[in-house]
Protein backbone atom coordinates (compact mmCIF):
# COMPACT_ATOMS: atom_id res chain seq x y z
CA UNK A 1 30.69 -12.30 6.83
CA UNK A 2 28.37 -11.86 3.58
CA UNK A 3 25.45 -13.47 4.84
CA UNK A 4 26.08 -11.92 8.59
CA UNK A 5 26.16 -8.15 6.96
CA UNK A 6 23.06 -9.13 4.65
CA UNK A 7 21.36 -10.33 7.71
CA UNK A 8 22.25 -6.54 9.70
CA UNK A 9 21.32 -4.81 6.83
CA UNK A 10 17.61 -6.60 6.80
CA UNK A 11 17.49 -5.66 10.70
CA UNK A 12 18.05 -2.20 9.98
CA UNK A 13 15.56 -1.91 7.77
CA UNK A 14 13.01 -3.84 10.13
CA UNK A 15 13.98 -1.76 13.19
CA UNK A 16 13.71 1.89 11.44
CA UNK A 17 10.16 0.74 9.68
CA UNK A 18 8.95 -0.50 13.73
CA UNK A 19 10.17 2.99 14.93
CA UNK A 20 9.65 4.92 11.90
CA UNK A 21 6.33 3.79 11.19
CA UNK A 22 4.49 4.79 14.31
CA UNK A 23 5.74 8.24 13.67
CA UNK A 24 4.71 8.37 9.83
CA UNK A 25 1.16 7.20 11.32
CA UNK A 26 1.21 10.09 14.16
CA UNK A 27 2.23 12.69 11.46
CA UNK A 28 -0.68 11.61 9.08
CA UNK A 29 -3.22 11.30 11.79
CA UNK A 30 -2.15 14.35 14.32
CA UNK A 31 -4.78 16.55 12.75
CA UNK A 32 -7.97 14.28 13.02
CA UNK A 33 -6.71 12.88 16.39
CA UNK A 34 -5.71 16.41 17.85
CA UNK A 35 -9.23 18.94 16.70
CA UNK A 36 -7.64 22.14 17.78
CA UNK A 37 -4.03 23.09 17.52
CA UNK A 38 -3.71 22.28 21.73
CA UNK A 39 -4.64 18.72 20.71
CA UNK A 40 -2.11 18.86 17.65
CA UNK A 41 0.18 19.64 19.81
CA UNK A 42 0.23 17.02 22.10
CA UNK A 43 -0.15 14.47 19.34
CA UNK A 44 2.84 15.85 17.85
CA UNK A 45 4.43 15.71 20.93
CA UNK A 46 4.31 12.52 21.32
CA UNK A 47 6.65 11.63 19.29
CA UNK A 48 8.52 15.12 19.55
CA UNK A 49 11.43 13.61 21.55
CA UNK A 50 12.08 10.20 19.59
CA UNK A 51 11.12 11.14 15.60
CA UNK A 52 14.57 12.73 14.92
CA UNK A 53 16.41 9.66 16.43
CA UNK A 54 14.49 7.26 14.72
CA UNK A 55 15.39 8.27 11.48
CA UNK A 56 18.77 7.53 12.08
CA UNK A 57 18.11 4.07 11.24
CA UNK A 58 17.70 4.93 7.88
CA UNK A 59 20.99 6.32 7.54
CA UNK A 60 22.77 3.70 8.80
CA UNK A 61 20.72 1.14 6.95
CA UNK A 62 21.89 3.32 3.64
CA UNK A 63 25.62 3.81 4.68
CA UNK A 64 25.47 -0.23 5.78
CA UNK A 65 24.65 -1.21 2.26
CA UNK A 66 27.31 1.35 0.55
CA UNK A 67 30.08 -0.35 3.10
CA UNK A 68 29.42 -3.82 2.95
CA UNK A 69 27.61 -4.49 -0.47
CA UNK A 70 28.60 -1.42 -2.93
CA UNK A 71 27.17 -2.97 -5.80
CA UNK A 72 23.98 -3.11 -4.70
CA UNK A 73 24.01 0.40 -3.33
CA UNK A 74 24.92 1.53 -6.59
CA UNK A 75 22.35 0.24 -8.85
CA UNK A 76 19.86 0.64 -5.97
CA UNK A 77 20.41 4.75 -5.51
CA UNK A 78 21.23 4.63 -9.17
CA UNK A 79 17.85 3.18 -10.35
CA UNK A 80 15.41 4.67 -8.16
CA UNK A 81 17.14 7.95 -8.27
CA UNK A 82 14.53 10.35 -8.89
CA UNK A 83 12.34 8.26 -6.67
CA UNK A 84 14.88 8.43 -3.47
CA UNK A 85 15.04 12.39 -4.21
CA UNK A 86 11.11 12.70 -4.01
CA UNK A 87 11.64 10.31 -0.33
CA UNK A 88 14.45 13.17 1.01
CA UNK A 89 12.02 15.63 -0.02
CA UNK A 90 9.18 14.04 1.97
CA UNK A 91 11.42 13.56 4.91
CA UNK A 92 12.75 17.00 4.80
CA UNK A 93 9.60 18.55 4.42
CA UNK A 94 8.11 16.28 7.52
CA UNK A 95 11.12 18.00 9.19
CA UNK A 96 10.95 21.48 8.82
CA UNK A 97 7.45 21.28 9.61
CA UNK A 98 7.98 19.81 12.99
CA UNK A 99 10.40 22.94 13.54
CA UNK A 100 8.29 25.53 12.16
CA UNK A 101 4.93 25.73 12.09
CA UNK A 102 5.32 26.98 16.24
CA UNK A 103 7.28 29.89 14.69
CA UNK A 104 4.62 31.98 14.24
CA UNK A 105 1.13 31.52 15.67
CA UNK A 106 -0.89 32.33 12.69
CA UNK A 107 -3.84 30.28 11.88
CA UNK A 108 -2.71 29.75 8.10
CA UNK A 109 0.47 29.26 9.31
CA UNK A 110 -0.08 26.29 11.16
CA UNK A 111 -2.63 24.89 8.51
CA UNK A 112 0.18 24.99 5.78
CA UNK A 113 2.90 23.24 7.93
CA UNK A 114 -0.03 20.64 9.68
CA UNK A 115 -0.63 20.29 5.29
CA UNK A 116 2.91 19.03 5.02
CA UNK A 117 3.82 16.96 7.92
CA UNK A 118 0.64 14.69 6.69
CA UNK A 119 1.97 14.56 3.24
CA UNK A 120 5.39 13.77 4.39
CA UNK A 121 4.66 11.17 6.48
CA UNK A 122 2.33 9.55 4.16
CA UNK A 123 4.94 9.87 1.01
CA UNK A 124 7.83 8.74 2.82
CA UNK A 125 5.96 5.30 3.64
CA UNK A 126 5.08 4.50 0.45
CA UNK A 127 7.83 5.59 -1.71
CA UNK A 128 10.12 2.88 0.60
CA UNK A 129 7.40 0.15 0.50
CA UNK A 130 7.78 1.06 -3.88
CA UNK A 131 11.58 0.78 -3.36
CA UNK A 132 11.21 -2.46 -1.24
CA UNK A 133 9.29 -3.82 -3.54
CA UNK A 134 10.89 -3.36 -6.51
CA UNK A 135 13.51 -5.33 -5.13
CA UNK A 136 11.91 -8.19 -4.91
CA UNK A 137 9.64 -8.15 -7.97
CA UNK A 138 12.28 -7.53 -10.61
CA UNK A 139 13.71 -4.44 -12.48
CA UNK A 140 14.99 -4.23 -16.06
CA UNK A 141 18.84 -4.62 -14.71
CA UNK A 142 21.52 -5.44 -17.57
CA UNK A 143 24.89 -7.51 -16.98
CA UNK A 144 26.74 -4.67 -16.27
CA UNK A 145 24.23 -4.05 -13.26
CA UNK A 146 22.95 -0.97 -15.00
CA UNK A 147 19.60 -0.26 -14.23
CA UNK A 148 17.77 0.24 -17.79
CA UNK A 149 14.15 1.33 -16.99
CA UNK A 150 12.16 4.42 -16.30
CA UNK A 151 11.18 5.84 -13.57
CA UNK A 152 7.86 4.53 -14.60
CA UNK A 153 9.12 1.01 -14.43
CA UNK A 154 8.83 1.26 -10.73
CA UNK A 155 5.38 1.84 -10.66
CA UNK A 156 4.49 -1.99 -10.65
CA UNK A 157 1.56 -3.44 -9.33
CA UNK A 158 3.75 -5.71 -6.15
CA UNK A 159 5.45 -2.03 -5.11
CA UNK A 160 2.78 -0.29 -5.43
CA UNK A 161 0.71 -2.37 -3.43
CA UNK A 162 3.72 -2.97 -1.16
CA UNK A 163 3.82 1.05 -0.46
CA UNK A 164 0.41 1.05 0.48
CA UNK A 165 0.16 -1.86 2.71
CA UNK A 166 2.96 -0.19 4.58
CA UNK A 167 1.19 3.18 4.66
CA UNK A 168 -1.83 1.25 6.25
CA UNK A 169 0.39 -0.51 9.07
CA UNK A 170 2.00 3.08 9.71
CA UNK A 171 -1.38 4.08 10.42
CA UNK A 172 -2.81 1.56 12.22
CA UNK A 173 0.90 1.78 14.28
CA UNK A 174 0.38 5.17 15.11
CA UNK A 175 -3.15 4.74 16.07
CA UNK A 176 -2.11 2.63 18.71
CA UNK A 177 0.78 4.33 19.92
CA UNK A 178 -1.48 7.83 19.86
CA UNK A 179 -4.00 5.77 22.47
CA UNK A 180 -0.84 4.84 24.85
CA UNK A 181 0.42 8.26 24.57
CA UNK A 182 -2.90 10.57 25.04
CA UNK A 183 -5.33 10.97 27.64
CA UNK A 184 -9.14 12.01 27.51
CA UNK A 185 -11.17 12.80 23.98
CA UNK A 186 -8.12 12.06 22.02
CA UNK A 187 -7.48 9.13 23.77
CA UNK A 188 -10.61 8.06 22.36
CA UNK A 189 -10.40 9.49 19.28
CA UNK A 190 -6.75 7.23 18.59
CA UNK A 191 -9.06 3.98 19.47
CA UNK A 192 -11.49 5.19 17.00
CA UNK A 193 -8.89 5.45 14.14
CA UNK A 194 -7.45 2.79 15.28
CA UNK A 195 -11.03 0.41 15.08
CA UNK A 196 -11.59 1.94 11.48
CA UNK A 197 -8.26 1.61 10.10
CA UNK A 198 -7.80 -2.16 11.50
CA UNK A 199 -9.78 -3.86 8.85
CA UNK A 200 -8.03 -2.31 5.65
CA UNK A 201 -4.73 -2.73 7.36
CA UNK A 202 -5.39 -6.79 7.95
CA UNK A 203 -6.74 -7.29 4.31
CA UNK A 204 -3.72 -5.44 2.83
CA UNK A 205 -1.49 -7.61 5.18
CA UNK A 206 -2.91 -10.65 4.12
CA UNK A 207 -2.77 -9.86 0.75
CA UNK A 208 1.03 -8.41 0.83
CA UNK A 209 1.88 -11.50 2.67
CA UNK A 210 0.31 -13.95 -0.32
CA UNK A 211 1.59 -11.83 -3.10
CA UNK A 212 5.35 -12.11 -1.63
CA UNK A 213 5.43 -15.86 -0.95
CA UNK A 214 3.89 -16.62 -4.61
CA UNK A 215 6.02 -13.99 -6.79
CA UNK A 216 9.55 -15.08 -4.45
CA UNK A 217 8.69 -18.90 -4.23
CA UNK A 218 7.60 -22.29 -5.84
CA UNK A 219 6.68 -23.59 -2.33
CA UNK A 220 2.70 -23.96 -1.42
CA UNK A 221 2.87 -23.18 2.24
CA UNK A 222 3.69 -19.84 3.65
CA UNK A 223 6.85 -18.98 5.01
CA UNK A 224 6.96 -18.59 8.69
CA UNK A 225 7.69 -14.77 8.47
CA UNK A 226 4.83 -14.51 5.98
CA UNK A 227 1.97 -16.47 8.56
CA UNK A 228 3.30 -14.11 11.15
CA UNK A 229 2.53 -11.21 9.59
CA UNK A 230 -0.86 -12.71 9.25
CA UNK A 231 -1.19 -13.58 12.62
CA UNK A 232 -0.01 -10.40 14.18
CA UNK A 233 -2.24 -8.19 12.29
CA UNK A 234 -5.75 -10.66 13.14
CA UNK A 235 -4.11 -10.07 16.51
CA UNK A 236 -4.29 -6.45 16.21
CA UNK A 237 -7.73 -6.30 14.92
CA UNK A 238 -8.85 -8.21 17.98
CA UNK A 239 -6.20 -6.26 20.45
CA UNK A 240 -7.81 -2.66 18.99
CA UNK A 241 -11.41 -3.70 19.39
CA UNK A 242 -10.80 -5.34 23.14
CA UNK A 243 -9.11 -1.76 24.05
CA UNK A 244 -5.91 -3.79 24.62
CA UNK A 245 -3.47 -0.79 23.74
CA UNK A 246 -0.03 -1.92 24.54
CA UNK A 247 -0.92 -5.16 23.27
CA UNK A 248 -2.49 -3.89 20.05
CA UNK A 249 0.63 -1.39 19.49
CA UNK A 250 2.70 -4.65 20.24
CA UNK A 251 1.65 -6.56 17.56
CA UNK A 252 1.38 -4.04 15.06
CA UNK A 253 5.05 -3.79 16.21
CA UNK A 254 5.24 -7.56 14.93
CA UNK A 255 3.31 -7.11 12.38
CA UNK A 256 5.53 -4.56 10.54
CA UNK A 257 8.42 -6.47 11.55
CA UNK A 258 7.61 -9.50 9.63
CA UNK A 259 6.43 -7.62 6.35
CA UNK A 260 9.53 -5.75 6.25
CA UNK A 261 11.59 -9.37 7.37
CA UNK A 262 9.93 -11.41 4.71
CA UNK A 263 10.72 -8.99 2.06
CA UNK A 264 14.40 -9.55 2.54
CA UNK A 265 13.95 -13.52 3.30
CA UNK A 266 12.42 -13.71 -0.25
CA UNK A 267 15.41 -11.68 -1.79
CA UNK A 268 18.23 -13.99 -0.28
CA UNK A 269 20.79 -14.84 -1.33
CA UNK A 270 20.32 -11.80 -4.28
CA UNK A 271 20.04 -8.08 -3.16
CA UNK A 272 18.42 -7.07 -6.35
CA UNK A 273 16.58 -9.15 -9.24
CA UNK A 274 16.50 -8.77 -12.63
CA UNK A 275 13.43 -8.81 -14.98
CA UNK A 276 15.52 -8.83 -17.70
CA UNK A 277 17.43 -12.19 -17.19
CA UNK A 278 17.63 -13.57 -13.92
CA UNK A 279 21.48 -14.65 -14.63
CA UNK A 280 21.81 -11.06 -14.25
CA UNK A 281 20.60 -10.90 -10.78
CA UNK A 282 22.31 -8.97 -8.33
CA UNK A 283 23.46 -11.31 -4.98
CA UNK A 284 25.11 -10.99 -2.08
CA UNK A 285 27.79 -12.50 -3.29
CA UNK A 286 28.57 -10.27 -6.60
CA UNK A 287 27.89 -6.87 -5.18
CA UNK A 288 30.05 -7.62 -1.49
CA UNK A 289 32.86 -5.68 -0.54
CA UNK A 290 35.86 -7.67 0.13
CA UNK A 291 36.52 -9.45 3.28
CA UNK A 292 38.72 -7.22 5.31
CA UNK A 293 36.32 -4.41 4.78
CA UNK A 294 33.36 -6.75 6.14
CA UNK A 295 35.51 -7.53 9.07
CA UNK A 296 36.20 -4.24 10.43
CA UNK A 297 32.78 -3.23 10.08
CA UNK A 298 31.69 -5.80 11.66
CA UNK A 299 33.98 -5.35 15.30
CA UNK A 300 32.74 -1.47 14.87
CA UNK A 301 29.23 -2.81 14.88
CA UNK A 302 29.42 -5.31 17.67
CA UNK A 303 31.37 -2.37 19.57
CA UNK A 304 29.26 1.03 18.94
CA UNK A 305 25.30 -0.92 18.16
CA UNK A 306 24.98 -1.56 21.73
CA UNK A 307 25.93 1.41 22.75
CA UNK A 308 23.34 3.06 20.61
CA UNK A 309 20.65 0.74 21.25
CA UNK A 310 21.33 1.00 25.12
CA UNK A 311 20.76 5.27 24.18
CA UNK A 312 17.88 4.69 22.58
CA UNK A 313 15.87 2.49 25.37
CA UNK A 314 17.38 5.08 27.71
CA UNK A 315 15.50 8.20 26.15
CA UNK A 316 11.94 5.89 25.45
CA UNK A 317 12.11 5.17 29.27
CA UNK A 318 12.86 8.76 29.82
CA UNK A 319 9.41 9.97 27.30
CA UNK A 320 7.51 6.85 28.62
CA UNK A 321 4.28 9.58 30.32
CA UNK A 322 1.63 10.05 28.03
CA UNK A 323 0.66 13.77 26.54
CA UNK A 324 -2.19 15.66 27.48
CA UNK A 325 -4.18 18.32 25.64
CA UNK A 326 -4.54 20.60 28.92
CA UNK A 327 -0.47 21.24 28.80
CA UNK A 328 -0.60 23.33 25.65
CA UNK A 329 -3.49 25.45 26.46
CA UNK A 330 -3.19 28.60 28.01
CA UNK A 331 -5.41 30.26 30.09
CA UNK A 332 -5.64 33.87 29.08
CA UNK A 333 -4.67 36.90 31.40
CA UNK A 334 -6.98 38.44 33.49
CA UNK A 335 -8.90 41.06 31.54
CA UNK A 336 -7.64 43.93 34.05
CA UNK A 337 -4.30 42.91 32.86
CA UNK A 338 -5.13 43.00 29.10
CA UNK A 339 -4.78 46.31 26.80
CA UNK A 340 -8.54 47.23 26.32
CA UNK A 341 -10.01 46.19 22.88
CA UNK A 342 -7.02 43.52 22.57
CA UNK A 343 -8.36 40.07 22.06
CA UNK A 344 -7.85 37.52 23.77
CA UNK A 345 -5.01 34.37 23.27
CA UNK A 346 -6.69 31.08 21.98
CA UNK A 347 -3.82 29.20 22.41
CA UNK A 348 -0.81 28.04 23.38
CA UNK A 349 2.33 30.29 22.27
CA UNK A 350 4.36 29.70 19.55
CA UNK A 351 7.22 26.79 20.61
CA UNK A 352 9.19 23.75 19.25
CA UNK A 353 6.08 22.36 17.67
C-alpha cells in the first residue's frame, strides 16, 4: 500500500499542475490577451466555470499526504511554513479577484483586481515549483525530522529555477488553451503569446529536465519521464508555430505532466531529502501511516475518485464552446431613452467576473 499511496499522491500533484496550470497562465495573461475589459472578460471566462474545481486537486493532494504519509506532511508544512502561507495568500487573492472586481464597474476598480489576479497566478506557480523543488534538492532536515533552516534556505538555485520553469509552462499552457477558447483578435493575440513564450518555455524545460536527472541520479542517460518532457515541449514549439491548437495545448498538457512526474520519480522511495545527512532522509517508508489506515483510504479512493473524475469530464464537456468578446459588450440605449447630459455605458455591467 506504501508505494500505491506514494504513487496517488504523485498523480495528484500531476493532475492539479495540468489543470491548474492553464488557469495560472489565463490569469497572468487575461490582460494582454483581452485589451479592453469586454476582452478580459471573456478571457476570464474561460476558465470561469472550471478554476474553482481545479483547485480542488490541491486539497486533496495536501489532505492525501497528511492521511497516508504524516511524517512527511509534517516536516513538509512545517518547513516551508511561511512559504505555504505566502501560496494561500496568492490563491486567495487570485480568488477574490475573480469574485470582485465585476462588483463595481469603476475603471480603477477593475485595474486593482486585474493587478492581483496576475500576481496570484504568477506567485502561486512558482512558490509550488520552490516547494517541489526543495524536495528533491535537499533541506537542512535533522534525525528527528525537524526541519532546521530558514526560510532563506529555500531559496536554492534547483527551486528556484524549478518555480520558474513551471511559471513558463503555465504560460505557454494558457496560451494555448486561450487560442481554443477565443475567437477573432484575441484569438490571435493567444497564438501570438503563445509563439513568443514557446522558446523560453522549451529552454527552461530542457534545462529543468537536465538539472533533475543529474542532482537525483548517477545514471548518464535520461530518464524516460525526463526525455518526455523534452520531447513534448519541441513538440509544442512546432504545434504553436503550425497553428495546431489542440495539439499544441495537448502537449503542453504532456509536457507539464512529465516535469511534475519526474520530480517525484527522482524522490522515490524518500518523500523528503536531507542536506544535512542523507541517513536522515525522509522515505516512504519512515513517514507512512500504518497499514489499516492505508487500506481504508485506499477502498474510499477506488470508490469516490471515479466518481469525481466522471464530474469533472462532465462539466469540461458541458464549457467545451469557446468565448467571444462580442458577449460582454453592450450596446448602449438609444439616446431618446437616455437622461440628457448622461454619458453613455462603455461596457458590459458589473457581473460574476
Amino acid at each position: 500500500m506504501v508505494p500505491f499511496w506514494f504513487i496517488v499522491i504523485a498523480i495528484l500533484w500531476t493532475g492539479f499542475f495540468i489543470l491548474e496550470g492553464f488557469d495560472f497562465g489565463v490569469g497572468m495573461l487575461h490582460s494582454l490577451v483581452g485589451r479592453d475589459e469586454a476582452g478580459r472578460r471573456a478571457a476570464i471566462n474561460t476558465i470561469g466555470p472550471l478554476w474553482d474545481g481545479n483547485e480542488v486537486w490541491l486539497i486533496v493532494a495536501a489532505a492525501a499526504m497528511f492521511a497516508a504519509f504524516p511524517g512527511w506532511y509534517a516536516t513538509m508544512f512545517s518547513g516551508l511554513y511561511l512559504a505555504l502561507v505566502l501560496l494561500l495568500i496568492s490563491l486567495i487573492i487570485r480568488g477574490v479577484a475573480f469574485e470582485y472586481r465585476g462588483k463595481r464597474d469603476a475603471a480603477r476598480w477593475r485595474r486593482t483586481w486585474d493587478a492581483a489576479l496576475i500576481v496570484g497566478s504568477f506567485l502561486a506557480p512558482l512558490l509550488l515549483g520552490i516547494a517541489l523543488g526543495d524536495l528533491l534538492h535537499g533541506l537542512p532536515i535533522n534525525s528527528s525530522q525537524n526541519y532546521t533552516g530558514s526560510f532563506w534556505a529555500l531559496l536554492q538555485p534547483y527551486a528556484l529555477f524549478t518555480g520558474v520553469t513551471l511559471v513558463l509552462i503555465c504560460l505557454l499552457h494558457g496560451a494555448t488553451f486561450l487560442s481554443l477558447k477565443t475567437t477573432g483578435d484575441m484569438h490571435e493575440r493567444s497564438r501570438q503569446i503563445a509563439r513568443a513564450v514557446a522558446p523560453f518555455t522549451a529552454a527552461a524545460v530542457v534545462g529543468f529536465a537536465i538539472w533533475t536527472h543529474v542532482g537525483s541520479t548517477t545514471t548518464f542517460f535520461l530518464r524516460p519521464l525526463e526525455l518526455l518532457a523534452i520531447i513534448a515541449v519541441l513538440a509544442a514549439v512546432w504545434l504553436v508555430y503550425a497553428h495546431r491548437d489542440g495539439f499544441a495545448f495537448t502537449a503542453t498538457a504532456i509536457t507539464m505532466a512529465s516535469c511534475i512526474a519526474s520530480i517525484f520519480v527522482g524522490l522515490y522511495p524518500n518523500v523528503m531529502v536531507s542536506s544535512t545527512n542523507p541517513a536522515y532522509n525522509l522515505t516512504v517508508n519512515n513517514t507512512a501511516s500504518n497499514p489499516y489506515s492505508l487500506k481504508a483510504m485506499t477502498i474510499i479512493v477506488l470508490i469516490f475518485l471515479p466518481v469525481v473524475l466522471a464530474y469533472q469530464i462532465w462539466s469540461y464537456y458541458v464549457f467545451r464552446r469557446r468565448v467571444s468578446r462580442d458577449e460582454f459588450v453592450t450596446e448602449p440605449p438609444p439616446a431618446s431613452n437616455r437622461t440628457p447630459g448622461a454619458p453613455a455605458p462603455t461596457s458590459a455591467p458589473p457581473g460574476r467576473t
